[in-house]
C-alpha atoms as a PDB file:
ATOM      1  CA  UNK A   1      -0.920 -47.385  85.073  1.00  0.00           C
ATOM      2  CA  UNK A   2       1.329 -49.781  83.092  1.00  0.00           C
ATOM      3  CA  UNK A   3       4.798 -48.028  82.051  1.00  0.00           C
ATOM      4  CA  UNK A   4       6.451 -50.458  79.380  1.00  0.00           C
ATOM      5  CA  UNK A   5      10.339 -48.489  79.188  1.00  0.00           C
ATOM      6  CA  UNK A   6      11.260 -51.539  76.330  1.00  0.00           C
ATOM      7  CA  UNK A   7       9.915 -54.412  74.976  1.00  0.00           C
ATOM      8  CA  UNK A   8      11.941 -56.068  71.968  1.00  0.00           C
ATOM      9  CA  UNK A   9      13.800 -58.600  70.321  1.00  0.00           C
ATOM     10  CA  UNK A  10      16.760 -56.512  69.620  1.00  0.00           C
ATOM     11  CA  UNK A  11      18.618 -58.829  67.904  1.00  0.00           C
ATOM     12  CA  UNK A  12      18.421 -61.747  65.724  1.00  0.00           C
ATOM     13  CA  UNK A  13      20.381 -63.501  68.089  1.00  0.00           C
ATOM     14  CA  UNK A  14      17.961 -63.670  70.237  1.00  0.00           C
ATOM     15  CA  UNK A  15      18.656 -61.217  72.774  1.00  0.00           C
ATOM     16  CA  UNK A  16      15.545 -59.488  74.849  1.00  0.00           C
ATOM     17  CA  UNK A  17      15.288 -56.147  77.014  1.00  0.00           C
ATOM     18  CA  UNK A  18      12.543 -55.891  78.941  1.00  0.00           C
ATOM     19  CA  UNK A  19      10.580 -53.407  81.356  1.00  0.00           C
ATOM     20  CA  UNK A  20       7.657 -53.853  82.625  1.00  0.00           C
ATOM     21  CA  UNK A  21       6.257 -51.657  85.617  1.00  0.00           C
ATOM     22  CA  UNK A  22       3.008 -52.605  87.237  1.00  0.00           C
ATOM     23  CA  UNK A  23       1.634 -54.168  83.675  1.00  0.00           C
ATOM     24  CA  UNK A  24      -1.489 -56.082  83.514  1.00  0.00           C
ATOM     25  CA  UNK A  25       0.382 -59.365  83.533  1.00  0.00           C
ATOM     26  CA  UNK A  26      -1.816 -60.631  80.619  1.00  0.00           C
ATOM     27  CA  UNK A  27      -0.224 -58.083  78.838  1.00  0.00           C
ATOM     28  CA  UNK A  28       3.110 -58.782  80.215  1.00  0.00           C
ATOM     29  CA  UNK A  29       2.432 -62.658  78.381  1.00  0.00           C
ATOM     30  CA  UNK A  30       1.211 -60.714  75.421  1.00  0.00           C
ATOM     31  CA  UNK A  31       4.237 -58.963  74.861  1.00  0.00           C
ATOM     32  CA  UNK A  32       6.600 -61.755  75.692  1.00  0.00           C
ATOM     33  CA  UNK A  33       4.931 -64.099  73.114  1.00  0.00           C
ATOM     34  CA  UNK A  34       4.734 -61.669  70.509  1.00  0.00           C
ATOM     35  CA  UNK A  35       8.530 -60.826  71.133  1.00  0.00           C
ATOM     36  CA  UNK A  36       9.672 -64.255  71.607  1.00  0.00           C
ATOM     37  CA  UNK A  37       7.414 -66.178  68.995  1.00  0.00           C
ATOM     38  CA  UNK A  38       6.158 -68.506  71.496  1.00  0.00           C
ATOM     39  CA  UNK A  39       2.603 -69.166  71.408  1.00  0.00           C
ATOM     40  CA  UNK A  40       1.354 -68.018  75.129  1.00  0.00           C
ATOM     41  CA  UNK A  41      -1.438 -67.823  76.791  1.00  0.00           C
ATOM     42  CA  UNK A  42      -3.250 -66.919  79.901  1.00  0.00           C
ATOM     43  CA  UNK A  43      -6.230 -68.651  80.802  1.00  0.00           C
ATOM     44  CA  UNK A  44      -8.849 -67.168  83.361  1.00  0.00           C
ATOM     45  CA  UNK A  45      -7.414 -67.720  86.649  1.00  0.00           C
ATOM     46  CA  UNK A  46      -4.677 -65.045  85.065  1.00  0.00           C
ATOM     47  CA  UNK A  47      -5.486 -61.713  86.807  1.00  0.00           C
ATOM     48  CA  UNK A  48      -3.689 -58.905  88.427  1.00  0.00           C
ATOM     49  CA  UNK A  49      -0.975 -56.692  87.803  1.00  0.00           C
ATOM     50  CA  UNK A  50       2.852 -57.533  87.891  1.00  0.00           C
ATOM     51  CA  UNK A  51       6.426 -56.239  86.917  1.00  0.00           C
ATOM     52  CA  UNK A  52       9.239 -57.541  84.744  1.00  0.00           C
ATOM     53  CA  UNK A  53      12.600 -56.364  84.678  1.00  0.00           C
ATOM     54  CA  UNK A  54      14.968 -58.253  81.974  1.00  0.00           C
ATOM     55  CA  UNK A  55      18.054 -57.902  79.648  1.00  0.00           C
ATOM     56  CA  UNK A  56      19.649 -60.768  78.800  1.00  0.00           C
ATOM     57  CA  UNK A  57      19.886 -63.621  76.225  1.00  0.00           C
ATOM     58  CA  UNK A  58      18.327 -66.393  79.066  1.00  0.00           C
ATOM     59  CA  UNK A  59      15.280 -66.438  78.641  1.00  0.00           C
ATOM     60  CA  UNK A  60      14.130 -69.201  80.014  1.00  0.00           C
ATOM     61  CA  UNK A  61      15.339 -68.160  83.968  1.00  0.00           C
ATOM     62  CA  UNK A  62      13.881 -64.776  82.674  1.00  0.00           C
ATOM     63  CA  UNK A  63      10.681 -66.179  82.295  1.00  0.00           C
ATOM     64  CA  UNK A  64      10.835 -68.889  85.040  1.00  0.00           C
ATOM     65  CA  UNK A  65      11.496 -66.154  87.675  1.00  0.00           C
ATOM     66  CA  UNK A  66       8.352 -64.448  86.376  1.00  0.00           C
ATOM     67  CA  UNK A  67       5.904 -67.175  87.109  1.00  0.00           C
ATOM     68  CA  UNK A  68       7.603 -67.998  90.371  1.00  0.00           C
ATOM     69  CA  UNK A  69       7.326 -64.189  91.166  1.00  0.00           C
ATOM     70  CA  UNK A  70       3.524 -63.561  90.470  1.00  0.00           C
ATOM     71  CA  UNK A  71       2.624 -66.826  91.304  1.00  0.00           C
ATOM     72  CA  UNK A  72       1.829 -68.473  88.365  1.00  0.00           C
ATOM     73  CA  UNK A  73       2.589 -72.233  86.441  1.00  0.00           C
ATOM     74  CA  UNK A  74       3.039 -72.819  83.174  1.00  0.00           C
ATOM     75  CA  UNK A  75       1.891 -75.857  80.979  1.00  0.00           C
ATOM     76  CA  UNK A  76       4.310 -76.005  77.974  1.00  0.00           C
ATOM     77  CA  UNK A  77       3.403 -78.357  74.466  1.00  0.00           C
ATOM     78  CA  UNK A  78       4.724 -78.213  70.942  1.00  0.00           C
ATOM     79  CA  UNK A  79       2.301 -75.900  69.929  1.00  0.00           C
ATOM     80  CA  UNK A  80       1.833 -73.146  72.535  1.00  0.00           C
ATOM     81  CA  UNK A  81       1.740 -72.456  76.697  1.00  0.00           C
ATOM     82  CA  UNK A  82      -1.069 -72.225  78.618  1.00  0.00           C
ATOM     83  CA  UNK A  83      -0.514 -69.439  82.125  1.00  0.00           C
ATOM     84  CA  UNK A  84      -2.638 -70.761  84.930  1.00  0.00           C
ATOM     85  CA  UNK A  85      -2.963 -70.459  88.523  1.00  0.00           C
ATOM     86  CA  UNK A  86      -4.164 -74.079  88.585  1.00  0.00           C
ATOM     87  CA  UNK A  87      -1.266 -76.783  87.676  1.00  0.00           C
ATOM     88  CA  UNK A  88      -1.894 -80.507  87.714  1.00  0.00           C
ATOM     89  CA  UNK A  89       0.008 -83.613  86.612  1.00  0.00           C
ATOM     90  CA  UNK A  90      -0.482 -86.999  86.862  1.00  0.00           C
ATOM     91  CA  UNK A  91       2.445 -89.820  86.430  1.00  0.00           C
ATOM     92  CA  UNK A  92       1.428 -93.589  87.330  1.00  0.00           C
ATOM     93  CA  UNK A  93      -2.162 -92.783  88.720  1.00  0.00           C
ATOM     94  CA  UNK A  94      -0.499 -90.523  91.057  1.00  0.00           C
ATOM     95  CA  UNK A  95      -1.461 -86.865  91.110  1.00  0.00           C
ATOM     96  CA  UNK A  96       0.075 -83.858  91.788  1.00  0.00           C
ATOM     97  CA  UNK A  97      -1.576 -80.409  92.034  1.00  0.00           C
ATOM     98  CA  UNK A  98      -0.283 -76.678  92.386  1.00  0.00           C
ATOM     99  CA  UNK A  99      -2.755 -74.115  93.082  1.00  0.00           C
ATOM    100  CA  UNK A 100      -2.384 -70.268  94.152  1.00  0.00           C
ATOM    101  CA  UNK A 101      -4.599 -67.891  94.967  1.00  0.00           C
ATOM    102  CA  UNK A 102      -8.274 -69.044  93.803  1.00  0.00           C
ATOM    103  CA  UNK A 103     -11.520 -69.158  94.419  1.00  0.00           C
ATOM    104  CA  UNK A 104     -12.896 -72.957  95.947  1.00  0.00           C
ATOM    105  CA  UNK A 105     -15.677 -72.676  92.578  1.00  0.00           C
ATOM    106  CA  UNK A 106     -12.040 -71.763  90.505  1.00  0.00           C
ATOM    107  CA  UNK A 107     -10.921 -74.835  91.548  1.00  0.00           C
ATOM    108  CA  UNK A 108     -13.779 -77.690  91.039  1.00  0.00           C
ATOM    109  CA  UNK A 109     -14.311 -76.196  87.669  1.00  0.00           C
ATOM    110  CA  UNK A 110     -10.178 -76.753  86.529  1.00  0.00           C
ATOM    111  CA  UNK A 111      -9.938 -79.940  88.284  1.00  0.00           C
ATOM    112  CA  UNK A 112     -13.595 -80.697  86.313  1.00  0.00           C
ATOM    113  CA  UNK A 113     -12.029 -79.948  83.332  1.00  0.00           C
ATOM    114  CA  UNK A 114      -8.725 -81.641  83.932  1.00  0.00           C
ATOM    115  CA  UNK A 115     -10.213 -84.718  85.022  1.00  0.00           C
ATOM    116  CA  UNK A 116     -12.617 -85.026  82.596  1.00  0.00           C
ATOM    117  CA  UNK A 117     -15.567 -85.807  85.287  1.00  0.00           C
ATOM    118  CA  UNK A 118     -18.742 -84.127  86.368  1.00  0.00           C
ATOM    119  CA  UNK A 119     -18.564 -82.543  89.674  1.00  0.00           C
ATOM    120  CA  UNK A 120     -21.588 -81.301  91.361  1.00  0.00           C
ATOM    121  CA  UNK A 121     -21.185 -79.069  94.321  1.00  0.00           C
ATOM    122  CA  UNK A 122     -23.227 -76.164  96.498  1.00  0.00           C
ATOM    123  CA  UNK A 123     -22.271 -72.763  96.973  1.00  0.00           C
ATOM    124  CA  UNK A 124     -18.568 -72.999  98.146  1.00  0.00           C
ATOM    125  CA  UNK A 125     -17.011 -70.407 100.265  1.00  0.00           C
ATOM    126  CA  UNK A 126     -15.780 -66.955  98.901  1.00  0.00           C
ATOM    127  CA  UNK A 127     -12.155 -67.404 100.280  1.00  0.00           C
ATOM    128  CA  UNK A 128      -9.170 -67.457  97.539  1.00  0.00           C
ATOM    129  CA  UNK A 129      -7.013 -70.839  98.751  1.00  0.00           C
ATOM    130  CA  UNK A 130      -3.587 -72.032  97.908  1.00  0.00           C
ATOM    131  CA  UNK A 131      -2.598 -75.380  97.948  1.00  0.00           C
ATOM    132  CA  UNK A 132      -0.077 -78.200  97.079  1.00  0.00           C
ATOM    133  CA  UNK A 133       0.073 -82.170  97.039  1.00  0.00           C
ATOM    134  CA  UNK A 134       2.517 -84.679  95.359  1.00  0.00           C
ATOM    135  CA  UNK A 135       1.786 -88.003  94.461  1.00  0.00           C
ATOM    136  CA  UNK A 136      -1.759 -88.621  96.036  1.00  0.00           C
ATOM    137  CA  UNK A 137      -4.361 -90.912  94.673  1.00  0.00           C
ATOM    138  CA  UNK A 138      -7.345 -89.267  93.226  1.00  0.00           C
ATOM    139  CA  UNK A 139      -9.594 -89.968  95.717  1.00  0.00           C
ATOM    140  CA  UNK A 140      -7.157 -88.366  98.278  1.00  0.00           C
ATOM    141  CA  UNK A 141      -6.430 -85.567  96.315  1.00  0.00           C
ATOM    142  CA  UNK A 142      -9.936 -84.906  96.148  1.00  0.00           C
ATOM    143  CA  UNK A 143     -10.449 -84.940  99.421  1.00  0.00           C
ATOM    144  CA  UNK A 144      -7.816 -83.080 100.778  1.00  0.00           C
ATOM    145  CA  UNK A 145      -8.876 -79.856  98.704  1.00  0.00           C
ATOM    146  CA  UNK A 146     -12.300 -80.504  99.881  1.00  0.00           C
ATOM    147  CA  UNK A 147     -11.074 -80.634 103.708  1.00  0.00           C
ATOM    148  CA  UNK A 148      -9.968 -76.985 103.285  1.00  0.00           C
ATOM    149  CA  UNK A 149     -12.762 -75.581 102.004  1.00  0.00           C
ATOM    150  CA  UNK A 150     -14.231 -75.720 105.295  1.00  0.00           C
ATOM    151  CA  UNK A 151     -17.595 -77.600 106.173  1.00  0.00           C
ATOM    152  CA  UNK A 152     -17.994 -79.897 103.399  1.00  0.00           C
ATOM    153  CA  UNK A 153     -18.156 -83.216 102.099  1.00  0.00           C
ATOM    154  CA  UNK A 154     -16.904 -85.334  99.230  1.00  0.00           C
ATOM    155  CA  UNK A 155     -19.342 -88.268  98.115  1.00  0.00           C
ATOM    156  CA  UNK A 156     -17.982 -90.792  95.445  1.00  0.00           C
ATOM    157  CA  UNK A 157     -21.799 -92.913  94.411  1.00  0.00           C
ATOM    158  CA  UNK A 158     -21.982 -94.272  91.353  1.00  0.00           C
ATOM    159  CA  UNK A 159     -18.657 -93.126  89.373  1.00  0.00           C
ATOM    160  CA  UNK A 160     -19.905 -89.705  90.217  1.00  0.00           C
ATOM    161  CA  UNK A 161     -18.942 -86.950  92.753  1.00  0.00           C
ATOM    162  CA  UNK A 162     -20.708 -84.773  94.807  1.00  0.00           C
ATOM    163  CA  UNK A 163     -19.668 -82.039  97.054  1.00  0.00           C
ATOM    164  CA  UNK A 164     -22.026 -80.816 100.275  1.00  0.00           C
ATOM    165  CA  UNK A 165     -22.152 -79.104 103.325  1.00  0.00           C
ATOM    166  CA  UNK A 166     -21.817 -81.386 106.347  1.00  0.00           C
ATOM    167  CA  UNK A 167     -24.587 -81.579 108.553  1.00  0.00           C
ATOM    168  CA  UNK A 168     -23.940 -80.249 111.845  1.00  0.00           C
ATOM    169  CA  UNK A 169     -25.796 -81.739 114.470  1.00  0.00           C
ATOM    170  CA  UNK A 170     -27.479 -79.260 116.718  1.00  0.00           C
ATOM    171  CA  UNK A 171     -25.501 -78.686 120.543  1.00  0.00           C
ATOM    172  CA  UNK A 172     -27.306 -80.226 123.568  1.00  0.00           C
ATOM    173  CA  UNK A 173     -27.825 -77.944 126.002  1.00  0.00           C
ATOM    174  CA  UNK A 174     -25.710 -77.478 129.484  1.00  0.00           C
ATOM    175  CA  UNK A 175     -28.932 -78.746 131.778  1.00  0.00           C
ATOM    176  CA  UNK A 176     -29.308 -81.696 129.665  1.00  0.00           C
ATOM    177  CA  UNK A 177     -25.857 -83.046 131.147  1.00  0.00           C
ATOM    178  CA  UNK A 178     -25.543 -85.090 133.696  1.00  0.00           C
ATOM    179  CA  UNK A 179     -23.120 -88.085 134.849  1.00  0.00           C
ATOM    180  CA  UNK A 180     -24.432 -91.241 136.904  1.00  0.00           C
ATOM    181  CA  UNK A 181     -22.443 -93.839 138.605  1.00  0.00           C
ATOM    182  CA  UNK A 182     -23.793 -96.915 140.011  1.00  0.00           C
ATOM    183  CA  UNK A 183     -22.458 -99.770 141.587  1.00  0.00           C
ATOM    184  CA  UNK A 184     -23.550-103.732 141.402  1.00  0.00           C
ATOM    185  CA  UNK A 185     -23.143-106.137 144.192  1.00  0.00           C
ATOM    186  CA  UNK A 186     -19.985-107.308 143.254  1.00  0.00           C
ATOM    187  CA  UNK A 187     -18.965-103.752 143.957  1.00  0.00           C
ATOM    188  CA  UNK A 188     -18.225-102.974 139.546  1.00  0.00           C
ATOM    189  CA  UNK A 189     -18.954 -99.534 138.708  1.00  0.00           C
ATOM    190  CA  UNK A 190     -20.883 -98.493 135.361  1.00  0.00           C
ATOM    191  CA  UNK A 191     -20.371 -94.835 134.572  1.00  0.00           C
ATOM    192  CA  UNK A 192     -23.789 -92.995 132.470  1.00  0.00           C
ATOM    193  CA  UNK A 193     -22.470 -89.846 130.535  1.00  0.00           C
ATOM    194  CA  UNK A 194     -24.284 -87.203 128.582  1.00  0.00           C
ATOM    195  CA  UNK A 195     -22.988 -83.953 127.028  1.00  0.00           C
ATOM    196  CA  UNK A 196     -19.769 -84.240 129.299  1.00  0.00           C
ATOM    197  CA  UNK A 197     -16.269 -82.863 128.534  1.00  0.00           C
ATOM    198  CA  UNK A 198     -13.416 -85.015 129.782  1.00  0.00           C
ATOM    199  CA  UNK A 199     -10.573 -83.256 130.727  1.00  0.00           C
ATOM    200  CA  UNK A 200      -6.997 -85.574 131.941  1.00  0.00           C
END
């Protein structure tokens, strides 16, 4: 249920009333770009329902408390904004990366397309993740969002990268520990350990 009490440009100097009650917030965009004349967009990490509550001739802190609100980044150019969960930028080789709320599989296929590289990977886990890193090389970048997704791997062979689940070596079991000390004739001990924990 989406109640909409206003949506308008009321005035040609530029002055907007808005309210927005548990909207589809695709819709919410819809309305503000067709009210505004901005080109905006939502691309498909949008989803989910939201609220906006605004009178006022600022719309830029209007609009700036939305995103920050629901959760959401915006990527602005001379021809129209683009609504993401997913927000990366890179200045000097160094990247930076904003995501909230998506899917591991959501993620390799933005950074995919951001990058402009082929990334193979498994089945990833079904957990929506939120994340954030500032000036990181690539490679670290890359593997720090791997490193949360649990028990997997980043390979970088050949300019290209792979993602896999680690191999997990299988436990020893408890009778197959045991600890030996011996001692030589100048009295030197040498320890034997297998399947021990050390505790201080």
């Amino acid at each position: 249920f989406c109640l909409i009490f206003l949506s308008a440009n009321l005035a040609a100097g530029n002055f907007y009333s808005w309210d927005f009650d548990s909207c589809e917030l695709k819709d919410i965009l819809f309305m503000i770009s067709t009210d505004t004349g901005i080109s905006i967009s939502a691309d498909d990490t949008v989803t989910g329902r939201g609220s906006l509550k605004f009178s006022g001739s600022d719309f830029n802190v209007a609009f700036e408390s939305f995103l920050e609100e629901n959760r959401l980044f915006v990527t602005k150019t001379d021809s129209r904004w683009v609504v993401s969960r997913f927000y990366l930028t890179i200045t000097d080789d160094k990247y930076s990366l904003d995501v909230c709320d998506l899917l591991p599989v959501q993620i390799m296929e933005k950074l995919s397309l951001n990058l402009n590289e082929v990334i193979n990977y498994e089945q990833l886990p079904a957990i929506k993740l939120s994340m954030h890193f500032r000036n990181v090389s690539k490679q670290d970048l890359l593997e720090g969002i791997v490193a949360r997704f649990g028990n997997y791997k980043i390979d970088f062979l050949d300019n290209k990268i792979s993602l896999h689940k680690s191999v997990i070596s299988p436990k020893v079991s408890a009778d197959e520990s045991y600890v030996k000390i011996t001692t030589d004739e100048e009295k030197k001990f040498c320890v034997d350990v297998k399947n021990c924990t050390f505790f201080e």
